[in-house]
C-alpha atoms as a PDB file:
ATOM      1  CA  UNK A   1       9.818  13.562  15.913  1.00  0.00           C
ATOM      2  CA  UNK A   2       8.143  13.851  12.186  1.00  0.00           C
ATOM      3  CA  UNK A   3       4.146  14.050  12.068  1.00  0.00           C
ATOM      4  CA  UNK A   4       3.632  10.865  10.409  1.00  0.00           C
ATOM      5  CA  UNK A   5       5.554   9.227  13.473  1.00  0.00           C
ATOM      6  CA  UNK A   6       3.495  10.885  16.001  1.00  0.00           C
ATOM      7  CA  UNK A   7       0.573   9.857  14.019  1.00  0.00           C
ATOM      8  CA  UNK A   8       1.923   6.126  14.293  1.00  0.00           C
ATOM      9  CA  UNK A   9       1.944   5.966  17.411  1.00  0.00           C
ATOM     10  CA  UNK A  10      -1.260   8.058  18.680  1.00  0.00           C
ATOM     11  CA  UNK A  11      -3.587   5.018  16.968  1.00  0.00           C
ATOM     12  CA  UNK A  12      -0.722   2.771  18.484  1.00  0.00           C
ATOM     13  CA  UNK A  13      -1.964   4.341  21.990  1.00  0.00           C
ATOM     14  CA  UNK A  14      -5.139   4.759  21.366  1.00  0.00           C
ATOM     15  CA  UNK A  15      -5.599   1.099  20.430  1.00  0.00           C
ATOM     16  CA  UNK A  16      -4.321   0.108  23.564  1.00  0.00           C
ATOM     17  CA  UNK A  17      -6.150   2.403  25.932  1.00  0.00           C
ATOM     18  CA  UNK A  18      -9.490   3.307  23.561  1.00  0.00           C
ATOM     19  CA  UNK A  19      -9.124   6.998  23.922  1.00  0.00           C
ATOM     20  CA  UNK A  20      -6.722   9.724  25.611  1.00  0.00           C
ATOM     21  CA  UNK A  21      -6.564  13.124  26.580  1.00  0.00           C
ATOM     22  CA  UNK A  22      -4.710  15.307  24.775  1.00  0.00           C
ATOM     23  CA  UNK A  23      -2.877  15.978  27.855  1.00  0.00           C
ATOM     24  CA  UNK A  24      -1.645  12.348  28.240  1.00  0.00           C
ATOM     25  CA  UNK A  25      -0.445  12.606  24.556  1.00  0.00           C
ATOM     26  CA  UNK A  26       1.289  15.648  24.987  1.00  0.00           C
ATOM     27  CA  UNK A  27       3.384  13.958  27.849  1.00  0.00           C
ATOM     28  CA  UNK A  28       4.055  11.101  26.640  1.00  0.00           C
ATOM     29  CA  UNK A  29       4.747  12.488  22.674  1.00  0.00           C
ATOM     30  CA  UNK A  30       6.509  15.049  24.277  1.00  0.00           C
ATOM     31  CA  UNK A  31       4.824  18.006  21.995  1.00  0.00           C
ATOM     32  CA  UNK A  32       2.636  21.208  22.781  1.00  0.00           C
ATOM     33  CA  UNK A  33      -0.890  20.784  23.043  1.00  0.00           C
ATOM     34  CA  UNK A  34      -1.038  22.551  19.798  1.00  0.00           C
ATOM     35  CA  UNK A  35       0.831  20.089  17.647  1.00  0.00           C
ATOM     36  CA  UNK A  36      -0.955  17.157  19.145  1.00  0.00           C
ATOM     37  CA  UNK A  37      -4.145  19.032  18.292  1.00  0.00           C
ATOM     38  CA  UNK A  38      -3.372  19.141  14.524  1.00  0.00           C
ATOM     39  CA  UNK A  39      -2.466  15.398  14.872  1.00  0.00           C
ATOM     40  CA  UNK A  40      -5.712  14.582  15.934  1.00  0.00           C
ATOM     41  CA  UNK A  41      -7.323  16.920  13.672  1.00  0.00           C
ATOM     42  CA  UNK A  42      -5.898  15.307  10.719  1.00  0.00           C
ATOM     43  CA  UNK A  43      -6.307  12.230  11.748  1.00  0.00           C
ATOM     44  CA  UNK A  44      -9.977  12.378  11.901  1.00  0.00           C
ATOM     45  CA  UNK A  45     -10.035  14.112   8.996  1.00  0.00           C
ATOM     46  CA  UNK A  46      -8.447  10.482   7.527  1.00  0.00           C
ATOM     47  CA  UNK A  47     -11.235   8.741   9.603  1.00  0.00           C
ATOM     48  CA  UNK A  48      -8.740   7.072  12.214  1.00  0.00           C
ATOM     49  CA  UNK A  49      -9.675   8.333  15.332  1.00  0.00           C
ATOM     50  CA  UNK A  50     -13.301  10.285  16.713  1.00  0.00           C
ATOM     51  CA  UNK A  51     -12.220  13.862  19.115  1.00  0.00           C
ATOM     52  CA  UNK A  52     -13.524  13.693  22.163  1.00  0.00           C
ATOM     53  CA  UNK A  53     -13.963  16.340  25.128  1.00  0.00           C
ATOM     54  CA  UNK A  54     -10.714  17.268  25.186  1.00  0.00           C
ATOM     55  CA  UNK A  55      -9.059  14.039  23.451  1.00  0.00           C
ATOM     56  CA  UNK A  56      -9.796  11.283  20.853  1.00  0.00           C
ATOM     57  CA  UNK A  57     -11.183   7.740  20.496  1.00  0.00           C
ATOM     58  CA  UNK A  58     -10.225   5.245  17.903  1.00  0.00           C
ATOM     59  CA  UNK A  59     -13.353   5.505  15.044  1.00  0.00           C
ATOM     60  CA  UNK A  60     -15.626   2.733  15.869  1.00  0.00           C
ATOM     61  CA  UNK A  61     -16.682   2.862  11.839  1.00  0.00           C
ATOM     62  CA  UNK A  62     -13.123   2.052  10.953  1.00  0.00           C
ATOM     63  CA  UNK A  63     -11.315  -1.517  10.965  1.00  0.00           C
ATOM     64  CA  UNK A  64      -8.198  -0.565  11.380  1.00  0.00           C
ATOM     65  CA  UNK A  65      -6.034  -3.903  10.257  1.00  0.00           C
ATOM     66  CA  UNK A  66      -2.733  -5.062  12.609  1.00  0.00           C
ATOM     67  CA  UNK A  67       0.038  -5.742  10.008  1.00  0.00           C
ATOM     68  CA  UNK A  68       0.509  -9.548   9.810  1.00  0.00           C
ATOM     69  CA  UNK A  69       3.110 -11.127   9.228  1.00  0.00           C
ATOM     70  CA  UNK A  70       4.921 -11.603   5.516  1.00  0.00           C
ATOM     71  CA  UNK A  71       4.724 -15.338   5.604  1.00  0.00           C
ATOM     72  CA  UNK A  72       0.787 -15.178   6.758  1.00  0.00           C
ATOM     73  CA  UNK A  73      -0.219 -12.866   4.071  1.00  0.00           C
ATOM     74  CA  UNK A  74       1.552 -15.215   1.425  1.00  0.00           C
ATOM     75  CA  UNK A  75      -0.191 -18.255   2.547  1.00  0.00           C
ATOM     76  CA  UNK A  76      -3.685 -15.986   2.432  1.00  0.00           C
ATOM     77  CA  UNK A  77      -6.140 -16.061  -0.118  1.00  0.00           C
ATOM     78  CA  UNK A  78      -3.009 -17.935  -2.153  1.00  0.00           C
ATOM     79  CA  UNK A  79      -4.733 -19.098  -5.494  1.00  0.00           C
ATOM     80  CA  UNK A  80      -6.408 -15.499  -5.507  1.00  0.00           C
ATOM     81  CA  UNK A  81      -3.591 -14.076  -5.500  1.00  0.00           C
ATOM     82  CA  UNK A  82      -2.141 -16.523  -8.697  1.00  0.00           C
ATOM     83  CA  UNK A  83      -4.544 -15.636 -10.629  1.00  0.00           C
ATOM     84  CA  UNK A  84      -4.216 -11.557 -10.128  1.00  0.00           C
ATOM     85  CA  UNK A  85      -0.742 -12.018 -10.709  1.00  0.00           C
ATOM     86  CA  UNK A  86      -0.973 -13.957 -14.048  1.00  0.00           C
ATOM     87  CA  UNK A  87      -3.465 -11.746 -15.599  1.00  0.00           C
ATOM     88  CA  UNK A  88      -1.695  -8.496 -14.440  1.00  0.00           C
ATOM     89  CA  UNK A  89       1.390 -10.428 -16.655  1.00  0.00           C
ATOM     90  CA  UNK A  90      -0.552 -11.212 -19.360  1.00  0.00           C
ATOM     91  CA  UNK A  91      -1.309  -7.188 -19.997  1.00  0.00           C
ATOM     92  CA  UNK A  92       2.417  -6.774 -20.344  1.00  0.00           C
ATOM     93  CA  UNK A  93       3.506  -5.620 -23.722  1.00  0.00           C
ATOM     94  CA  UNK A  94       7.612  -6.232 -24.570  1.00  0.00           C
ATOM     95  CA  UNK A  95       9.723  -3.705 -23.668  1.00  0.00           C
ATOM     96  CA  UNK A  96       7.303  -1.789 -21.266  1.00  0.00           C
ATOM     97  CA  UNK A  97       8.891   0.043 -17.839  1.00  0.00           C
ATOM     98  CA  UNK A  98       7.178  -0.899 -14.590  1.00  0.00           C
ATOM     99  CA  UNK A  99       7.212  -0.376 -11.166  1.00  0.00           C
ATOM    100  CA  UNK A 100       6.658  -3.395  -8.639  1.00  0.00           C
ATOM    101  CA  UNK A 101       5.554  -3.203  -5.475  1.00  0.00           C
ATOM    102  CA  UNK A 102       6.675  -5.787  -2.203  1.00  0.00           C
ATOM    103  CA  UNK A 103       3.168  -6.716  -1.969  1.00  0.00           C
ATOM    104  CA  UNK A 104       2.793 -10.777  -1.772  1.00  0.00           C
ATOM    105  CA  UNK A 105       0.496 -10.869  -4.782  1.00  0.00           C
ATOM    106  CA  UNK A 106       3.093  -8.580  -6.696  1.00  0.00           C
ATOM    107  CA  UNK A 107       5.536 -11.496  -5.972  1.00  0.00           C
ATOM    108  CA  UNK A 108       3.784 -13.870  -7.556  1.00  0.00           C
ATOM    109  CA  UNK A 109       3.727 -11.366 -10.704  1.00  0.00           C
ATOM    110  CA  UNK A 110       7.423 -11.282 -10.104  1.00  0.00           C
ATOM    111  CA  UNK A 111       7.865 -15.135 -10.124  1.00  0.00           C
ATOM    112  CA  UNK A 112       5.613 -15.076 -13.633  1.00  0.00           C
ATOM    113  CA  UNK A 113       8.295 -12.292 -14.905  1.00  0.00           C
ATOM    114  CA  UNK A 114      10.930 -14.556 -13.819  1.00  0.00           C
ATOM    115  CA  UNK A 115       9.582 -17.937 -15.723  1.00  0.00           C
ATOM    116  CA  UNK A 116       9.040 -16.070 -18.703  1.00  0.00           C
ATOM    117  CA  UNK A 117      11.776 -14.290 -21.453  1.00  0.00           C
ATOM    118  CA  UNK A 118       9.637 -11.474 -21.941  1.00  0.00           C
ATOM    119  CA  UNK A 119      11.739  -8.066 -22.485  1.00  0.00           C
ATOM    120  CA  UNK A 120      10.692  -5.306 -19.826  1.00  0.00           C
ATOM    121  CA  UNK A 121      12.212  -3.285 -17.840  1.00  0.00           C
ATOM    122  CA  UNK A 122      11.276  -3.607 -14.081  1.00  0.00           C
ATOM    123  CA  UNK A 123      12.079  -1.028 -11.032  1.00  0.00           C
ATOM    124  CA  UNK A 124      11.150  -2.418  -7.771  1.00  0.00           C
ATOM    125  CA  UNK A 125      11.534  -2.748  -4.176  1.00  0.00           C
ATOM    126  CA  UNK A 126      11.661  -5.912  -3.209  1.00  0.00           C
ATOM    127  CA  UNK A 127      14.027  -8.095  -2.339  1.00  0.00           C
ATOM    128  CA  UNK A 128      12.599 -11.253  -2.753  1.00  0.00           C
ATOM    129  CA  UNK A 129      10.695 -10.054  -6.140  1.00  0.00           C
ATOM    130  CA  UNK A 130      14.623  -9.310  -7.356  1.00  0.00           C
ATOM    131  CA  UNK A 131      15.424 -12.639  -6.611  1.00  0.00           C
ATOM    132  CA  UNK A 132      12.739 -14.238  -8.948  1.00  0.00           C
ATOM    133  CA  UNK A 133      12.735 -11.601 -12.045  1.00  0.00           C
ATOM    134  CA  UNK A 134      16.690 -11.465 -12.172  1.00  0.00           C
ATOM    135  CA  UNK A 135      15.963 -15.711 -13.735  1.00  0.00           C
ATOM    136  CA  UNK A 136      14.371 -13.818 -16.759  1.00  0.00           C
ATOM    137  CA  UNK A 137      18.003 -12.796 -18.949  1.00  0.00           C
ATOM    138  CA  UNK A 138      15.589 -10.633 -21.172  1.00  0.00           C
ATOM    139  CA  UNK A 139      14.276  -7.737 -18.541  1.00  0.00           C
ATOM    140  CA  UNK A 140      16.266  -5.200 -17.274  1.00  0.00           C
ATOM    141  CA  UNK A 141      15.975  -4.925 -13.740  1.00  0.00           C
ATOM    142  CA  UNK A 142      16.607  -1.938 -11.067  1.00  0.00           C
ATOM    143  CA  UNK A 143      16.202  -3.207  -7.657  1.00  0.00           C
ATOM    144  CA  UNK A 144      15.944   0.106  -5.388  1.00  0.00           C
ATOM    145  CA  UNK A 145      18.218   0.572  -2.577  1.00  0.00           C
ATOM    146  CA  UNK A 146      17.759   1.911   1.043  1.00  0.00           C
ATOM    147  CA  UNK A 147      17.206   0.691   4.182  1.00  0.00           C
ATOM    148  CA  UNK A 148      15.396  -3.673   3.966  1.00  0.00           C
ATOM    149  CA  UNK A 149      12.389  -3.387   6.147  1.00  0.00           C
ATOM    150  CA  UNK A 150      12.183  -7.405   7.853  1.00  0.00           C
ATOM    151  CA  UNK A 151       9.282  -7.133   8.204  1.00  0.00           C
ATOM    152  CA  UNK A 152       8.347  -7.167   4.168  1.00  0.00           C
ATOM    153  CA  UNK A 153      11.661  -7.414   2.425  1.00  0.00           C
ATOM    154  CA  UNK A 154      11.381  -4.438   1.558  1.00  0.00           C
ATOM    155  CA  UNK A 155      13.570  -1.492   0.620  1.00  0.00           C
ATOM    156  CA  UNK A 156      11.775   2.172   2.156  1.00  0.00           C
ATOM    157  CA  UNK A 157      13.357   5.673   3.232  1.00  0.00           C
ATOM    158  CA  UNK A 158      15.321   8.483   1.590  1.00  0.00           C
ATOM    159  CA  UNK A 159      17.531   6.657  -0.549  1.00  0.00           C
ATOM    160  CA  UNK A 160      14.967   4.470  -2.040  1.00  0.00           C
ATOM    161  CA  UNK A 161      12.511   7.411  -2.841  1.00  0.00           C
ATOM    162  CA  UNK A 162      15.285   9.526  -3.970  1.00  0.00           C
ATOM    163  CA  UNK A 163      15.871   6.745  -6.327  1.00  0.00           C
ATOM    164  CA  UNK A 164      12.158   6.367  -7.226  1.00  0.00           C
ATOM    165  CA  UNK A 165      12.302  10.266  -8.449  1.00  0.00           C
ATOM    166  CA  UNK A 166      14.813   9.138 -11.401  1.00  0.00           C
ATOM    167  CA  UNK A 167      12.474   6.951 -12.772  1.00  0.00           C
ATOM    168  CA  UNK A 168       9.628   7.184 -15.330  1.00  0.00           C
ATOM    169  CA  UNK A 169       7.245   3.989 -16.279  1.00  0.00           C
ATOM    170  CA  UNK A 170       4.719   2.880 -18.302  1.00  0.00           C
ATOM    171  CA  UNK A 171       2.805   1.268 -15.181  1.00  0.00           C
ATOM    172  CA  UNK A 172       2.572   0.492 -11.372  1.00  0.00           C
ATOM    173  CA  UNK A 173       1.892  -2.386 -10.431  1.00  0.00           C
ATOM    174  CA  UNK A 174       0.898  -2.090  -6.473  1.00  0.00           C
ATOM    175  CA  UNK A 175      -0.793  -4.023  -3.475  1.00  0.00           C
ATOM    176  CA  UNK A 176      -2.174  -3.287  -0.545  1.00  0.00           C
ATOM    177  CA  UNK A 177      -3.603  -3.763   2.647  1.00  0.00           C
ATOM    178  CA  UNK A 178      -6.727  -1.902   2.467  1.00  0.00           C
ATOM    179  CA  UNK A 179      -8.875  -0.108  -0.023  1.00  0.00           C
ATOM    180  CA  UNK A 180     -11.748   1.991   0.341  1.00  0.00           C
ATOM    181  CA  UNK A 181     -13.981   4.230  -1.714  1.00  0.00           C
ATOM    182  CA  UNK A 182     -14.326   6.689   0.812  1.00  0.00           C
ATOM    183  CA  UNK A 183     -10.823   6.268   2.470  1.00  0.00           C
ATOM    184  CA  UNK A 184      -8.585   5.788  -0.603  1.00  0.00           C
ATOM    185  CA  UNK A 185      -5.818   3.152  -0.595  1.00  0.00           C
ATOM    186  CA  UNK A 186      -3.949   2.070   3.143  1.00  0.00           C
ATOM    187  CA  UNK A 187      -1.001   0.216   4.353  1.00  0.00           C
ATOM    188  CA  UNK A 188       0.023  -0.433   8.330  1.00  0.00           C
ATOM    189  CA  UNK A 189       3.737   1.169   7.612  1.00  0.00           C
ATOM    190  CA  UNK A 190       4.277   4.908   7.159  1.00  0.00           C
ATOM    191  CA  UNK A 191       7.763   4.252   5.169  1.00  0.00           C
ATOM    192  CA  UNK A 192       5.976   1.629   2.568  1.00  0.00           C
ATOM    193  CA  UNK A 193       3.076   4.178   2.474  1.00  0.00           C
ATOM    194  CA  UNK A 194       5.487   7.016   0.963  1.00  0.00           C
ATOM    195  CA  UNK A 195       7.486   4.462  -1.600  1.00  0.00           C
ATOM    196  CA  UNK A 196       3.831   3.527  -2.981  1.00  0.00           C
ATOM    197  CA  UNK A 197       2.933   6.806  -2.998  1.00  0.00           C
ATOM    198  CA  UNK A 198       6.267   8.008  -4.870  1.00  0.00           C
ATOM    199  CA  UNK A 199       5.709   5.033  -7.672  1.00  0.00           C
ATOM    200  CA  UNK A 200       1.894   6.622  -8.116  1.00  0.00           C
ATOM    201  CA  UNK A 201       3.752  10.190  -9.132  1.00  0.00           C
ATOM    202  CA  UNK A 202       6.248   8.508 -11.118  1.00  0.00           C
ATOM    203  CA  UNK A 203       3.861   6.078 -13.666  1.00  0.00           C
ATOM    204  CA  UNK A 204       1.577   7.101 -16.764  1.00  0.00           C
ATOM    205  CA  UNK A 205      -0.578   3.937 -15.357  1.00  0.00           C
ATOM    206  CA  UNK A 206      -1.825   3.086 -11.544  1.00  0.00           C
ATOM    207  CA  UNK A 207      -2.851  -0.626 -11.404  1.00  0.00           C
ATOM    208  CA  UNK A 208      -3.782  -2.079  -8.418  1.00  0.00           C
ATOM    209  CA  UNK A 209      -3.688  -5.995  -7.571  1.00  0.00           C
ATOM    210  CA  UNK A 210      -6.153  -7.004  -4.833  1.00  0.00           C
ATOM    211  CA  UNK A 211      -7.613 -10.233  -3.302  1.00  0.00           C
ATOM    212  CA  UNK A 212     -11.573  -9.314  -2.553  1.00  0.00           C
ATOM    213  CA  UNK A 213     -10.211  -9.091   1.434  1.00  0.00           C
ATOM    214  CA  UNK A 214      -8.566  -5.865   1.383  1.00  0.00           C
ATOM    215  CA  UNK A 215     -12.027  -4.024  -0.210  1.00  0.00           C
ATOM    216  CA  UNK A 216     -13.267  -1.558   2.313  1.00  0.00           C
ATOM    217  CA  UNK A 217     -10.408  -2.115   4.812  1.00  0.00           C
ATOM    218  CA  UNK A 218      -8.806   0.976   6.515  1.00  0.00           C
ATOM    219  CA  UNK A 219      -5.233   0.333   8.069  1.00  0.00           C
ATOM    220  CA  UNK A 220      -3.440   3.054   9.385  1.00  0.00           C
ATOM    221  CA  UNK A 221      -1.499   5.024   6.328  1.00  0.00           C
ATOM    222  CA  UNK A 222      -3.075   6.087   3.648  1.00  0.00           C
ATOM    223  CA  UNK A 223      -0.855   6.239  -0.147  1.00  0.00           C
ATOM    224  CA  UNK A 224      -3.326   7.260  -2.311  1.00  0.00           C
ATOM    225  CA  UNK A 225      -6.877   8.378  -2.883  1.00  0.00           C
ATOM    226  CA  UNK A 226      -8.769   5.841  -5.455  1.00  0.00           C
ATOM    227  CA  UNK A 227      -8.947   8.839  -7.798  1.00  0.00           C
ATOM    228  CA  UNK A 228      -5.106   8.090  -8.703  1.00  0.00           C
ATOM    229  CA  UNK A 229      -5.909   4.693  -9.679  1.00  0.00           C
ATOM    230  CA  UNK A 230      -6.456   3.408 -13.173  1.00  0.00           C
ATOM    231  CA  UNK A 231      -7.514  -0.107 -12.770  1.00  0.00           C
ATOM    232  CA  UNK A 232      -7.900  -2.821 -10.199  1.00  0.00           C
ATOM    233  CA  UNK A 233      -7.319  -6.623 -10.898  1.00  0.00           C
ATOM    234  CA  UNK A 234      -9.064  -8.555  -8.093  1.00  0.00           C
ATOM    235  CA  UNK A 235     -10.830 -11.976  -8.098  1.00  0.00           C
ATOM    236  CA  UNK A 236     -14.963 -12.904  -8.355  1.00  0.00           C
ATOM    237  CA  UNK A 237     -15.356 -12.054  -4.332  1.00  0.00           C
ATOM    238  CA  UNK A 238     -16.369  -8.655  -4.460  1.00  0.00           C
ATOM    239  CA  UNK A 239     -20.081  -8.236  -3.282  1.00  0.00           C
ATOM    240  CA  UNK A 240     -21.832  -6.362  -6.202  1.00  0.00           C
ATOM    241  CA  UNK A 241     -22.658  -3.424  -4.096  1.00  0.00           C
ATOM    242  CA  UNK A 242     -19.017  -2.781  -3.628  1.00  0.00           C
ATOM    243  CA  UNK A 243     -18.177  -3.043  -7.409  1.00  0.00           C
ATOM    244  CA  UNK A 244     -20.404  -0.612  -8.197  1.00  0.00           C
ATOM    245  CA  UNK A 245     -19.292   2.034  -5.849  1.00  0.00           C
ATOM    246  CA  UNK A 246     -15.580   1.648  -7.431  1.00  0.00           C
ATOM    247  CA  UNK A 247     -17.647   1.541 -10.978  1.00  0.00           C
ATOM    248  CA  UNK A 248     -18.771   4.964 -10.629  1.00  0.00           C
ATOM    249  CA  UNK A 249     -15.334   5.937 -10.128  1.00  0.00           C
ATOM    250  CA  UNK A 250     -14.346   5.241 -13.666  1.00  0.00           C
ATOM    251  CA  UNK A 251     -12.028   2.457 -12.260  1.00  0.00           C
ATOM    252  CA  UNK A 252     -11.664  -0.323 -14.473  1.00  0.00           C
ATOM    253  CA  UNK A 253     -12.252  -2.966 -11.834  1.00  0.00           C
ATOM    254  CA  UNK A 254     -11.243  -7.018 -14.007  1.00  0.00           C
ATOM    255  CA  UNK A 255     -12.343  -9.427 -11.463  1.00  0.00           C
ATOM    256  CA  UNK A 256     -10.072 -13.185 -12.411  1.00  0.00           C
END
């Protein structure tokens, strides 16, 4: 079993049972007391869990966030996420390369791409964002193959992150389910964590599109510390307190 599975599902059991031994993880994980030791160790080190006597507790100064489901997060904070997604378009210049994300508020940039004849060239993994941007004749599109996650639409593993590495862009434009000063940027799914991640090495430009909900949210996998990112498009619902924190971060934070 990889780490970052093991990591999965220690908060997976630890949400269910509020803390373990590291005995009862080391039977059930089936891994030396050693290796589940550097689990938890990191782990706390990423603020996900507290160690215990001899075990670990989920962080009671964490909120980590269950995964909903595609179609609720589409329906949430939906004119929010319009208006992200038509100013992140405006700030496209013909002929630019960018990377898109199978965030829901990255789809509605995609349908914008799609209405429009505006030359670009887009790499992305989403299957539904495909569907919209192909309408546009004028852009260029890559959509990145590997294994179709159901629960997004979208494509993750090897083959899509080996595809990722052939790429270069002028910008990434990326969502997500959490973001925190102190914690960096999260998402429930290890596999969507490492495409994000892989886009964030590959672009000249980290842009981030977030409804004010997601602002200091933890879910389980982190993709990137806020230090990677270049701006943040969000709407007019981010307490001032917060803003200033991300401020002081040299983060160009546009509130729509």
């Amino acid at each position: 079993m990889f780490p970052e599975e093991r990591h999965h599902q220690i908060i997976e059991m630890l949400k269910q049972n509020k803390s373990l031994s590291v005995r009862q993880l080391c039977d059930v994980l089936e891994a030396s007391e050693a290796t589940i030791r550097r689990d938890l160790t990191k782990l706390e080190q990423q603020g996900l869990l507290e160690r215990t006597h001899g075990g670990a507790m989920i962080s009671d100064e964490v909120n980590i966030i269950e995964e909903p489901s595609f179609y609720q997060k589409t329906t949430e904070y939906h004119d929010e996420k319009v208006r992200i997604a038509r100013y992140a378009y405006a700030t496209l210049e013909p002929n630019e390369t960018i990377f898109l994300d199978a965030g829901t508020t990255t789809l509605e940039m995609a349908k914008c791409i799609g209405e429009s004849d505006l030359p670009l060239i887009v790499v992305t993994n989403s299957v539904m964002a495909s569907q919209y941007i192909a309408k546009n004749k004028n852009v260029q599109l890559y959509s990145l193959g590997g294994e179709i996650r159901n629960h997004t639409l979208a494509t993750v593993g090897q083959i899509t992150l080996d595809s990722i590495s052939r790429f270069n862009t002028h910008k990434a434009f990326l969502g997500v389910n959490g973001i925190s000063v102190e914690k960096g940027l999260t998402t429930p799914h290890i596999a969507e964590a490492e495409v994000k991640h892989a886009m964030m090495r590959q672009t000249s430009e980290v842009i981030i599109l977030s409804d004010h909900s997601k602002f200091q949210q933890v879910t389980l996998c982190k993709f990137g510390s806020i230090s990677m990112v270049d701006a943040i498009i969000t709407d007019s619902g981010i307490p001032s307190h917060i803003e200033q924190a991300f401020i002081q971060y040299d983060i160009k934070l546009i509130q729509v």
